[in-house]
N, C-alpha and C. Protein backbone atom coordinates (compact mmCIF):
# COMPACT_ATOMS: atom_id res chain seq x y z
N UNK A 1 -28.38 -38.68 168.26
CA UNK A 1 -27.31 -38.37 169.17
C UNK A 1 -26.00 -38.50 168.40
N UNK A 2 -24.95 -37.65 168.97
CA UNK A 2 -23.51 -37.67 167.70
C UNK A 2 -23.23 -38.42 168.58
N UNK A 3 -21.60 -38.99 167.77
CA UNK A 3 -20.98 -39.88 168.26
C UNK A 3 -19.80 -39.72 169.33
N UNK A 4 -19.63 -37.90 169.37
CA UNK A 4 -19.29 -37.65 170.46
C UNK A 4 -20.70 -37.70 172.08
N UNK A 5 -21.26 -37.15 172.16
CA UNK A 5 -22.33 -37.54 172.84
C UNK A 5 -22.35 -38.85 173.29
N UNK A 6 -22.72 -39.56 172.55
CA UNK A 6 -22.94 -41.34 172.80
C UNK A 6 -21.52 -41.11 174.08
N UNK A 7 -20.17 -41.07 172.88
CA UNK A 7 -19.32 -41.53 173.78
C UNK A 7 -19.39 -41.02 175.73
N UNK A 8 -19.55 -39.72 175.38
CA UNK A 8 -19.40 -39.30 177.04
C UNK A 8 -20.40 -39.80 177.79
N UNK A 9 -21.61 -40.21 176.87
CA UNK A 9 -22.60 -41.06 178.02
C UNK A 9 -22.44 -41.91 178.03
N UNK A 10 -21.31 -42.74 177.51
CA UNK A 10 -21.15 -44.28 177.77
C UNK A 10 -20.06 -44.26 179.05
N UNK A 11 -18.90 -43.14 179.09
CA UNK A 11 -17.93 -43.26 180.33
C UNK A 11 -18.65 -42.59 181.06
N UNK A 12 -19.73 -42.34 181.27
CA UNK A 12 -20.23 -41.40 182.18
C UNK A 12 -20.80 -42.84 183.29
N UNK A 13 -21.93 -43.29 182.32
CA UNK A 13 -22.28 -44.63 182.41
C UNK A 13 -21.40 -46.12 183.59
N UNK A 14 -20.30 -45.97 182.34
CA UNK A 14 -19.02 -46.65 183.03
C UNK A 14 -19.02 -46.46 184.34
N UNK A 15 -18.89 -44.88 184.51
CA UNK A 15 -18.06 -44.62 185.82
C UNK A 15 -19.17 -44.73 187.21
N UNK A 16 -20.54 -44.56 187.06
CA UNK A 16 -21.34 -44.46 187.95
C UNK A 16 -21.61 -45.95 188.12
N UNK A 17 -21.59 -47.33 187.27
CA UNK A 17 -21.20 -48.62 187.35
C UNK A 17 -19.86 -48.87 188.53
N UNK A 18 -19.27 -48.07 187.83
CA UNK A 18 -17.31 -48.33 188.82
C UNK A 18 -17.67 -47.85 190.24
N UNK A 19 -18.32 -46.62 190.30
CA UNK A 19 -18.71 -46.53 191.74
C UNK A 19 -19.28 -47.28 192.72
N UNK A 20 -20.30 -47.71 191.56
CA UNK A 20 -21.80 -48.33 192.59
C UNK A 20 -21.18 -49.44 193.22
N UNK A 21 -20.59 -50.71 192.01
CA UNK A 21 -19.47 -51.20 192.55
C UNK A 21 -18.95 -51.66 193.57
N UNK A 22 -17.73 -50.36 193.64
CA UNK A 22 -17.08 -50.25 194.41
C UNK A 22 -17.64 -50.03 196.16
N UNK A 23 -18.67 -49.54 196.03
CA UNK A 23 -18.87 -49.00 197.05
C UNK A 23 -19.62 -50.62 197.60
N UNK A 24 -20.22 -51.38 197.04
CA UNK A 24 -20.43 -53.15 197.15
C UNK A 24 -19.71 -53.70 197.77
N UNK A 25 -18.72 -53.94 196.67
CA UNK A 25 -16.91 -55.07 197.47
C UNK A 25 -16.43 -54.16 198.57
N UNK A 26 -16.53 -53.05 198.65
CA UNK A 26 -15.50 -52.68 199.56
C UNK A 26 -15.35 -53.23 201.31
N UNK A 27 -16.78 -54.13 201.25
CA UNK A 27 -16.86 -54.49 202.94
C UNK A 27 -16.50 -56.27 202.84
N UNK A 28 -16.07 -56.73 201.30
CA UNK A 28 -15.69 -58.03 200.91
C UNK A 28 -14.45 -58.54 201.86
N UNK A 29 -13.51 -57.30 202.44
CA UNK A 29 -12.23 -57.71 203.10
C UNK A 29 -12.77 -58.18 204.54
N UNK A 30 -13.87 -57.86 204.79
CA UNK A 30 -14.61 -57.86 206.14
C UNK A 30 -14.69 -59.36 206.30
N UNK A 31 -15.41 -59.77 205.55
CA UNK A 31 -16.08 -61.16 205.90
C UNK A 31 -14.79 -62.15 206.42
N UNK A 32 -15.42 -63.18 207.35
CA UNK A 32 -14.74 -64.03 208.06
C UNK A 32 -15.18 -64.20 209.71
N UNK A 33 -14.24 -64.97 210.06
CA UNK A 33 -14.22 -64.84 211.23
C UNK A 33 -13.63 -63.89 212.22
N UNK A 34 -13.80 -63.75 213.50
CA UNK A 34 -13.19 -62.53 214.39
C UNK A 34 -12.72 -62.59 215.28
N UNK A 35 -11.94 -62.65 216.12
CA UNK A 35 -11.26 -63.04 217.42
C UNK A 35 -11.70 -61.39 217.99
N UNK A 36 -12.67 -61.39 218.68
CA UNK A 36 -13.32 -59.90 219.27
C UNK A 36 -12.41 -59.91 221.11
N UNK A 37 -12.76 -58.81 221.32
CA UNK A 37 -12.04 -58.50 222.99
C UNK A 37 -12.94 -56.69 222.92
N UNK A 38 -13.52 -57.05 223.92
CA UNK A 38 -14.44 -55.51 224.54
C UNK A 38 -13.85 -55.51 226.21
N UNK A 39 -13.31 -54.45 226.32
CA UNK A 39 -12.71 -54.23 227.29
C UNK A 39 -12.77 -52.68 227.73
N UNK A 40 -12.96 -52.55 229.01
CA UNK A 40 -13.00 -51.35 229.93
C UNK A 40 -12.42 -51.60 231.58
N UNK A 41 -11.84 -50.67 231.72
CA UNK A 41 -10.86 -50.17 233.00
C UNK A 41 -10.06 -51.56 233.26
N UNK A 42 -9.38 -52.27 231.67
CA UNK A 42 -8.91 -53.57 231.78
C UNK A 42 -9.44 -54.81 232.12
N UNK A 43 -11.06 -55.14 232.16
CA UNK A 43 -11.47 -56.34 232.02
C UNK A 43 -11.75 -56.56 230.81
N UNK A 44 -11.05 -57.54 230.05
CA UNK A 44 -11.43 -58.03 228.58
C UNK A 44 -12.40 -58.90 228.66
N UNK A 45 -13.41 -59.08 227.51
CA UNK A 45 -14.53 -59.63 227.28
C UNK A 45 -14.24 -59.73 225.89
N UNK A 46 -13.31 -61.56 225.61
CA UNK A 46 -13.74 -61.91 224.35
C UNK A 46 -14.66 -62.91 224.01
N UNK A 47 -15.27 -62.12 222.71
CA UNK A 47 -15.78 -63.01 221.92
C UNK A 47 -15.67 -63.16 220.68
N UNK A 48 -16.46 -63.88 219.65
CA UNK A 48 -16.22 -64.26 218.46
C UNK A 48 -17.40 -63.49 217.54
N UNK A 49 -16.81 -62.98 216.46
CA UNK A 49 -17.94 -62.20 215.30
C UNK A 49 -17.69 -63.06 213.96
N UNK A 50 -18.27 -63.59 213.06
CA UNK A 50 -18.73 -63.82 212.18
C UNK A 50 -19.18 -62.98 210.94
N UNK A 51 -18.34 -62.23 210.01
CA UNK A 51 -19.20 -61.70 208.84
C UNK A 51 -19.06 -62.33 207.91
N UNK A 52 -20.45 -62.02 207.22
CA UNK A 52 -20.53 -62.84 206.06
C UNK A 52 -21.60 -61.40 205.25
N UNK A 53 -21.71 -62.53 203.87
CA UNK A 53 -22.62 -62.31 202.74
C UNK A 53 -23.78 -63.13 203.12
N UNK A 54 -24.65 -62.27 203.04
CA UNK A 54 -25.91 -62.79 202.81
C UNK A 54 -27.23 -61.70 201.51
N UNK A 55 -27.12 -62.55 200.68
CA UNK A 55 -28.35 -61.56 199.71
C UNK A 55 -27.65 -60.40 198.73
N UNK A 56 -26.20 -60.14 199.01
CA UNK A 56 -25.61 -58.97 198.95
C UNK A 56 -25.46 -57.91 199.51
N UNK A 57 -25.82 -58.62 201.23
CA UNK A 57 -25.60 -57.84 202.02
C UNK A 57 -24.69 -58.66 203.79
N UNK A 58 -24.21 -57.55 203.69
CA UNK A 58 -23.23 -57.62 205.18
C UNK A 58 -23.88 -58.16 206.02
N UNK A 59 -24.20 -59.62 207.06
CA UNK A 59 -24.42 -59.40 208.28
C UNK A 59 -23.48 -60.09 208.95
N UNK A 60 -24.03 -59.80 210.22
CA UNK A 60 -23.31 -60.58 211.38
C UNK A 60 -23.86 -61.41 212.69
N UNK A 61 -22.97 -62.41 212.98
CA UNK A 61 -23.38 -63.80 213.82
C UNK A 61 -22.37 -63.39 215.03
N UNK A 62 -22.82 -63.37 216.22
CA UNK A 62 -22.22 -63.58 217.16
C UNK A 62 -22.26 -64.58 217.91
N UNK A 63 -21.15 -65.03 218.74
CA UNK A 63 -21.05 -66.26 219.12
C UNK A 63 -20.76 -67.53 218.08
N UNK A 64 -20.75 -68.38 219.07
CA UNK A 64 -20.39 -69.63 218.18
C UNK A 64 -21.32 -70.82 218.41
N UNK A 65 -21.42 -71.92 217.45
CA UNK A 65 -21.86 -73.03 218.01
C UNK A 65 -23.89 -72.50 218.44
N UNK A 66 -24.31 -73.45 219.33
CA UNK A 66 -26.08 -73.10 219.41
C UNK A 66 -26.03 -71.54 219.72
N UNK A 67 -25.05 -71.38 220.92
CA UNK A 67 -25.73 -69.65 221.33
C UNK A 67 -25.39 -68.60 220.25
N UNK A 68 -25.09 -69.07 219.06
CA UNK A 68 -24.52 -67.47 218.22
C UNK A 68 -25.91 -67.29 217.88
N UNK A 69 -25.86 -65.92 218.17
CA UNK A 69 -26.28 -65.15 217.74
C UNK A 69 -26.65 -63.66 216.57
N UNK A 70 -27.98 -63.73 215.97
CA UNK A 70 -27.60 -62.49 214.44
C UNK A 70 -27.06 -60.97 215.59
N UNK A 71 -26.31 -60.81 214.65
CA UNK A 71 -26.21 -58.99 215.02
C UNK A 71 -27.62 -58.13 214.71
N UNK A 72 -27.86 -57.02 215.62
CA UNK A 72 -29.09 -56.70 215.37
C UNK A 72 -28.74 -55.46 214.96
N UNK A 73 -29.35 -54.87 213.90
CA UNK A 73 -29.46 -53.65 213.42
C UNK A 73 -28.17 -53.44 212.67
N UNK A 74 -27.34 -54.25 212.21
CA UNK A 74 -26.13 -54.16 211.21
C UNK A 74 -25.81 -53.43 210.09
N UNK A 75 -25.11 -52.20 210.02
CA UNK A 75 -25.14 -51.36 208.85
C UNK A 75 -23.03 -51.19 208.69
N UNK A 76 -23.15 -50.95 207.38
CA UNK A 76 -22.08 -50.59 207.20
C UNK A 76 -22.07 -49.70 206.22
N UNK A 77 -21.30 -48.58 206.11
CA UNK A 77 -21.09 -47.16 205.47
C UNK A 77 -19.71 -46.46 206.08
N UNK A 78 -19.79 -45.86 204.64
CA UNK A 78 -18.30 -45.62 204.69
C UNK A 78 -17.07 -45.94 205.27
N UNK A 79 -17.16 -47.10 205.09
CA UNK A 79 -15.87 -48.09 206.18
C UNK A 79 -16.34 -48.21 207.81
N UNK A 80 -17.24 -48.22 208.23
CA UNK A 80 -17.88 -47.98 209.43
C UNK A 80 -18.84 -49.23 209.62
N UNK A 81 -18.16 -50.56 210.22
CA UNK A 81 -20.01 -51.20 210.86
C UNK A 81 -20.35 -50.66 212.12
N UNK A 82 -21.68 -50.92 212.31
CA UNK A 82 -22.58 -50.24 213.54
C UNK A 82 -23.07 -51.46 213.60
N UNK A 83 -23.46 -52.29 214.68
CA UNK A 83 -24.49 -53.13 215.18
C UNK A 83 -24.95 -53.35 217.02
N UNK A 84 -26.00 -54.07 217.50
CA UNK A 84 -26.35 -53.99 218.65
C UNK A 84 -26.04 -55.12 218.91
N UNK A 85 -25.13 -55.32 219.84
CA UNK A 85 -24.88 -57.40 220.11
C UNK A 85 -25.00 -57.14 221.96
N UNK A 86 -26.06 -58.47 222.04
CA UNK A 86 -26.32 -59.14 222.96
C UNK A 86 -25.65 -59.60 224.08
N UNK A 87 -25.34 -59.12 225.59
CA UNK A 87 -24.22 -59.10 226.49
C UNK A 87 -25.02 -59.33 227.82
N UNK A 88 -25.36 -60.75 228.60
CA UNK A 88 -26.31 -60.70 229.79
C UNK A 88 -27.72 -59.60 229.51
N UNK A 89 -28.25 -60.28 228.77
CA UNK A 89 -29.60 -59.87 228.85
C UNK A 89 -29.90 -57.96 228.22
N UNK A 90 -28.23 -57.23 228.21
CA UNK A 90 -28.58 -56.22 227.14
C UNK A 90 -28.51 -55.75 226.08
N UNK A 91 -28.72 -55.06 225.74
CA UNK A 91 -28.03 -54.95 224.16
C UNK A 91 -26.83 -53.63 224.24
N UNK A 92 -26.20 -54.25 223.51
CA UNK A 92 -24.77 -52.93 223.46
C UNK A 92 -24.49 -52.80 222.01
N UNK A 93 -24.05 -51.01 221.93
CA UNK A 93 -23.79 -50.83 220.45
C UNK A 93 -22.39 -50.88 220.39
N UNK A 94 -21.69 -51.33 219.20
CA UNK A 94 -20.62 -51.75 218.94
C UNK A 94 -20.86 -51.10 217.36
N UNK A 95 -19.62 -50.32 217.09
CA UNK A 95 -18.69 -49.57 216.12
C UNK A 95 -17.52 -49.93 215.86
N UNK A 96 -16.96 -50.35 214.65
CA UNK A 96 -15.67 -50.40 214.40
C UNK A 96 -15.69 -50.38 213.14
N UNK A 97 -14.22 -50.23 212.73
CA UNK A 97 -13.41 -49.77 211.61
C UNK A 97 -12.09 -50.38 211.42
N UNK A 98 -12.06 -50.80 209.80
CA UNK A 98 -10.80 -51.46 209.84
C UNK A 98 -9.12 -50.62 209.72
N UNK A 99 -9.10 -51.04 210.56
CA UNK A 99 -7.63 -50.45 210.93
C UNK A 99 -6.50 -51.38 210.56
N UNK A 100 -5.66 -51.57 209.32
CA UNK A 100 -4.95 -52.25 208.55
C UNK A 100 -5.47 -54.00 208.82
N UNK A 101 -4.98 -55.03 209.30
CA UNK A 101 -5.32 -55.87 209.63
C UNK A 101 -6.33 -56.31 210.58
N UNK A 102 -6.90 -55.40 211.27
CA UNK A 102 -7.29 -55.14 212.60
C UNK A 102 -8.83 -54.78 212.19
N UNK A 103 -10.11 -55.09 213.36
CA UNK A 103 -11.13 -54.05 213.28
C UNK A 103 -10.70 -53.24 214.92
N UNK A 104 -11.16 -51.97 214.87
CA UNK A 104 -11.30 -51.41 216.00
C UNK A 104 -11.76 -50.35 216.16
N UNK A 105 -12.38 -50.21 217.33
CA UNK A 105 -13.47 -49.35 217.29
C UNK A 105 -13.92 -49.37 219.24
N UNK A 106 -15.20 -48.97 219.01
CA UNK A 106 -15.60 -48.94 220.83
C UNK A 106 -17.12 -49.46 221.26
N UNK A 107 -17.19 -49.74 222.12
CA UNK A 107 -19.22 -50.68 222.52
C UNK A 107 -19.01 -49.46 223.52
N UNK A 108 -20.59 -49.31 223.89
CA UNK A 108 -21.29 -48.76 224.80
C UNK A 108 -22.88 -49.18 225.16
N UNK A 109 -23.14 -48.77 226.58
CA UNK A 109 -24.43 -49.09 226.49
C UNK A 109 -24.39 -49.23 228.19
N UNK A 110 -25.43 -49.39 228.55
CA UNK A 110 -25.97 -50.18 229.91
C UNK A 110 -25.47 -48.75 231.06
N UNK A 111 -24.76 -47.94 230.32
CA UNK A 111 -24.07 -46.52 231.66
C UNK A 111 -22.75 -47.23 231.37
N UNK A 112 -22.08 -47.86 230.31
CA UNK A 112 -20.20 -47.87 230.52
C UNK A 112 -20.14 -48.02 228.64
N UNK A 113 -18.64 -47.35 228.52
CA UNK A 113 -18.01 -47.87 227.31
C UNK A 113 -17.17 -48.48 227.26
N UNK A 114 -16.35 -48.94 226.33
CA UNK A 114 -14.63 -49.02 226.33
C UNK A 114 -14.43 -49.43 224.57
N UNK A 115 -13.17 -49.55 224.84
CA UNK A 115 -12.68 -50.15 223.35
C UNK A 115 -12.66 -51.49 223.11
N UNK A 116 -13.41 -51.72 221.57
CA UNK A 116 -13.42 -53.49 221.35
C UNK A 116 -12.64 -53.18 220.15
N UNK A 117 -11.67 -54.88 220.45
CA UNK A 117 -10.95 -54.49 219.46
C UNK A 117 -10.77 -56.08 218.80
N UNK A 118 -10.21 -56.06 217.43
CA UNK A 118 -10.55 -58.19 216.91
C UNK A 118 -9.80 -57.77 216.23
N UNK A 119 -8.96 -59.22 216.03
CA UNK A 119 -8.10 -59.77 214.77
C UNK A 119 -8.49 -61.07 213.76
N UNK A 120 -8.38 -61.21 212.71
CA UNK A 120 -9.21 -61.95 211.91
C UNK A 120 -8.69 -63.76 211.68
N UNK A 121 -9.55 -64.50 212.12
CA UNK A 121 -9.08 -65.40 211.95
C UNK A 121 -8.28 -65.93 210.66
N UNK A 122 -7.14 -66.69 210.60
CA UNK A 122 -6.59 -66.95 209.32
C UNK A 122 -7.13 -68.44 209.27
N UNK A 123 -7.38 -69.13 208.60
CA UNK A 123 -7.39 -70.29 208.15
C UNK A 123 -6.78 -70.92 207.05
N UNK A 124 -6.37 -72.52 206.86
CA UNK A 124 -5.54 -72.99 205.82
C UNK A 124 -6.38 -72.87 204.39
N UNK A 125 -5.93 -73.02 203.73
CA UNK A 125 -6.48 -72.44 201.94
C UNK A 125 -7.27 -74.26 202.10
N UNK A 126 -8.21 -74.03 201.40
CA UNK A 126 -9.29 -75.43 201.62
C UNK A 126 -9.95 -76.09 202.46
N UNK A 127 -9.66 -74.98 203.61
CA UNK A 127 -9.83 -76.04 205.19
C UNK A 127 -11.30 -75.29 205.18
């Protein structure tokens, strides 16, 4: 192989590394805690979401304390999570997207939708 060759398969290399990557960390801003609110025709329904790392992968805990609960069916792509969380005995799908500081997005399920929307908990540096 010349040493031009080598080279373009080494940035070629590089760059499909830089992608794969990227496309990894990019749900890293996610993780934390969630101050959630699902709301339709103005009754809010908050609760609390949880993301984390697990394995090198995204999931999610709902609730807090004994009743939290895993998120079921949790995917994230292209800036998009999808999961099914647990609401009196049904399951509802919940979508959102980060919107600068913000996730937001919409649940449905059971015959109703509306918009859920969370802001991220801050906490003190060491706490």
């Amino acid at each position: 192989m010349t040493r031009k060759m080598r080279c373009i398969v080494t940035v070629w290399l590089l760059a499909c590394l830089t992608v794969v990557s990227a496309v990894a960390q990019d749900y890293k801003t996610l993780i934390g805690k969630w101050n959630m609110t699902s709301e339709t025709n103005g009754d809010p329904v908050k609760w609390p979401l949880e993301l984390k790392e697990t394995d090198g992968k995204l999931m999610g805990v709902l609730g807090a304390g004994e009743g939290a609960q895993p998120a079921k069916d949790l995917t994230y792509a292209n800036g998009v999570i999808k999961f099914k969380a647990p609401y009196q005995g049904e399951y509802y799908d919940i979508e959102l997207k980060m919107n600068g500081e913000k996730l937001d997005g919409t649940w449905s399920g059971n015959g109703d939708s509306g918009k859920t929307s969370g802001t991220k908990v801050m906490t003190a540096r060491g706490a």
